[in-house]
Protein backbone atom coordinates (compact mmCIF):
# COMPACT_ATOMS: atom_id res chain seq x y z
CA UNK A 1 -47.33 -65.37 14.92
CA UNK A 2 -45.85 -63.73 12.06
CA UNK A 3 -45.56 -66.03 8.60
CA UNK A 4 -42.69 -65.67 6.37
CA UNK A 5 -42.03 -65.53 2.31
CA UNK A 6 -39.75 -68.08 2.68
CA UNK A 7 -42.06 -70.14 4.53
CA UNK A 8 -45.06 -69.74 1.92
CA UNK A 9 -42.90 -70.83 -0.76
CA UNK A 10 -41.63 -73.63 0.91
CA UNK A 11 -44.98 -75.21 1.70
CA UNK A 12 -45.55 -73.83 -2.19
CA UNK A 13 -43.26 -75.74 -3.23
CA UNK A 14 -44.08 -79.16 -1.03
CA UNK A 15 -47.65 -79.13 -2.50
CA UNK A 16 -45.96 -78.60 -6.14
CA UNK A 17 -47.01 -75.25 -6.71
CA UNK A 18 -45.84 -72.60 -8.44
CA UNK A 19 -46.88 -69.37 -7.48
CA UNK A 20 -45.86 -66.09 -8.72
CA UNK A 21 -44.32 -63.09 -7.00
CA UNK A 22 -48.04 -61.40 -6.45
CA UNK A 23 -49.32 -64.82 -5.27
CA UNK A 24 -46.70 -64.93 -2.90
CA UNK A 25 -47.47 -61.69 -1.37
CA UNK A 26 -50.75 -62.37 -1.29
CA UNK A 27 -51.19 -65.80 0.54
CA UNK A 28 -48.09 -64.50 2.92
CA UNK A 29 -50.74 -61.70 3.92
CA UNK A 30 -53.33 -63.78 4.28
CA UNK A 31 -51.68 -66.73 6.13
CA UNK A 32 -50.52 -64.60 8.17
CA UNK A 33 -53.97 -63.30 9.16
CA UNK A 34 -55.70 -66.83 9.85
CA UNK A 35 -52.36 -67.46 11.81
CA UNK A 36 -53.16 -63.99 13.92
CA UNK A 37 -56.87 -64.98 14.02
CA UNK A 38 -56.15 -68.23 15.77
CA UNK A 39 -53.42 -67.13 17.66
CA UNK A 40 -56.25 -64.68 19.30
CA UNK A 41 -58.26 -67.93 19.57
CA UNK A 42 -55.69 -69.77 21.10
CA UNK A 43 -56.14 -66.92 23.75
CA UNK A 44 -59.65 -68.11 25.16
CA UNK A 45 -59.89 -69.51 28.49
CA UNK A 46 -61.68 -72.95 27.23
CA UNK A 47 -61.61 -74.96 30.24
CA UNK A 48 -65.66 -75.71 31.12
CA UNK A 49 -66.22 -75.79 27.20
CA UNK A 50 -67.20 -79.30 26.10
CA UNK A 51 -65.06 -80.72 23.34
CA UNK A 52 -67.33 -80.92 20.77
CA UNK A 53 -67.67 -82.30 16.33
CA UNK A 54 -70.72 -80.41 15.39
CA UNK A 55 -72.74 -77.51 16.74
CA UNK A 56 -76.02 -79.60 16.71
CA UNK A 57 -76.21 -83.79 17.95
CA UNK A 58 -76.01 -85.48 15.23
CA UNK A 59 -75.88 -89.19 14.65
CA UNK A 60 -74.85 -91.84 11.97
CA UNK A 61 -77.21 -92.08 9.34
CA UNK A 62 -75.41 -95.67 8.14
CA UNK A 63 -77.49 -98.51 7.39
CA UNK A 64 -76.77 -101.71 8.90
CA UNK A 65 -74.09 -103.68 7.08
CA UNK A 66 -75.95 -106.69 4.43
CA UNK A 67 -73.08 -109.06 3.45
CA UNK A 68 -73.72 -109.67 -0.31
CA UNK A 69 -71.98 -111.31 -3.55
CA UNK A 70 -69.03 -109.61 -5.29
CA UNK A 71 -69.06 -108.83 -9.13
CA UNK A 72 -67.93 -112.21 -10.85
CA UNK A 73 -64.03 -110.89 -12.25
CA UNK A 74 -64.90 -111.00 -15.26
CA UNK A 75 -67.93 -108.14 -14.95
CA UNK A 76 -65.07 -106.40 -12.76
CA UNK A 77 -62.41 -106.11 -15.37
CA UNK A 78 -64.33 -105.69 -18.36
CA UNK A 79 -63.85 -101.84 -18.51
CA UNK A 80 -60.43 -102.09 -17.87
CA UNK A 81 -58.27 -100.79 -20.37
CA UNK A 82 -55.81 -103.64 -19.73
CA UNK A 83 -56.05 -107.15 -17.66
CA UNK A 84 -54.43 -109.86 -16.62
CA UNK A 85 -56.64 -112.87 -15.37
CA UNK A 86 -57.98 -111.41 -12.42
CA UNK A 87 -55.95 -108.94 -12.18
CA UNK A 88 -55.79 -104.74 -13.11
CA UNK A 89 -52.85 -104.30 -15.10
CA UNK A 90 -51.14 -100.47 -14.25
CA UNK A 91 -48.41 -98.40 -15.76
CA UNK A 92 -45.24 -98.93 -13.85
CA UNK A 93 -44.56 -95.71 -11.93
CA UNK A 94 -42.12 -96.18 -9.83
CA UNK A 95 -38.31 -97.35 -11.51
């Protein structure tokens, strides 16, 4: 599978970032090779393999859930650089 310029700066420019011509040349190249390298994967017969998450069992370490008492609001918003009663106040950021 064979990546493109064009499509390097297009997903450059969807993740806002602005690369320059060398940068361009060089994640094309090496796109292209992690594409190659799992096209070759994609070449393994995988059928009695096991879907596996991790090489090794593993298992939650999470304790078990305590229900407990929020902060009172007015510990909550005490940091904040503005509030409204209970409430955060934000810059507007969308018109």
């Amino acid at each position: 599978m064979k990546i493109t310029r064009a499509e390097v700066e297009h997903v450059a420019r969807l993740a806002r970032l602005e690369l320059s011509e060398p940068e361009l040349d060089t994640f094309t190249s090496q796109m292209d090779s992690i594409l190659a390298y799992v096209e070759k994967l994609n070449g393994l017969n995988t059928d009695d393999i096991v879907p596996t998450s991790h090489a090794v069992p593993m298992e939650n370490a999470f304790r078990a859930d305590q229900p407990k008492g929020s902060l009172p609001v007015e510990e909550a918003t005490a940091n904040a650089p503005e509030h409204a009663e209970s409430f955060f106040r934000v810059p507007k950021v969308i018109e």
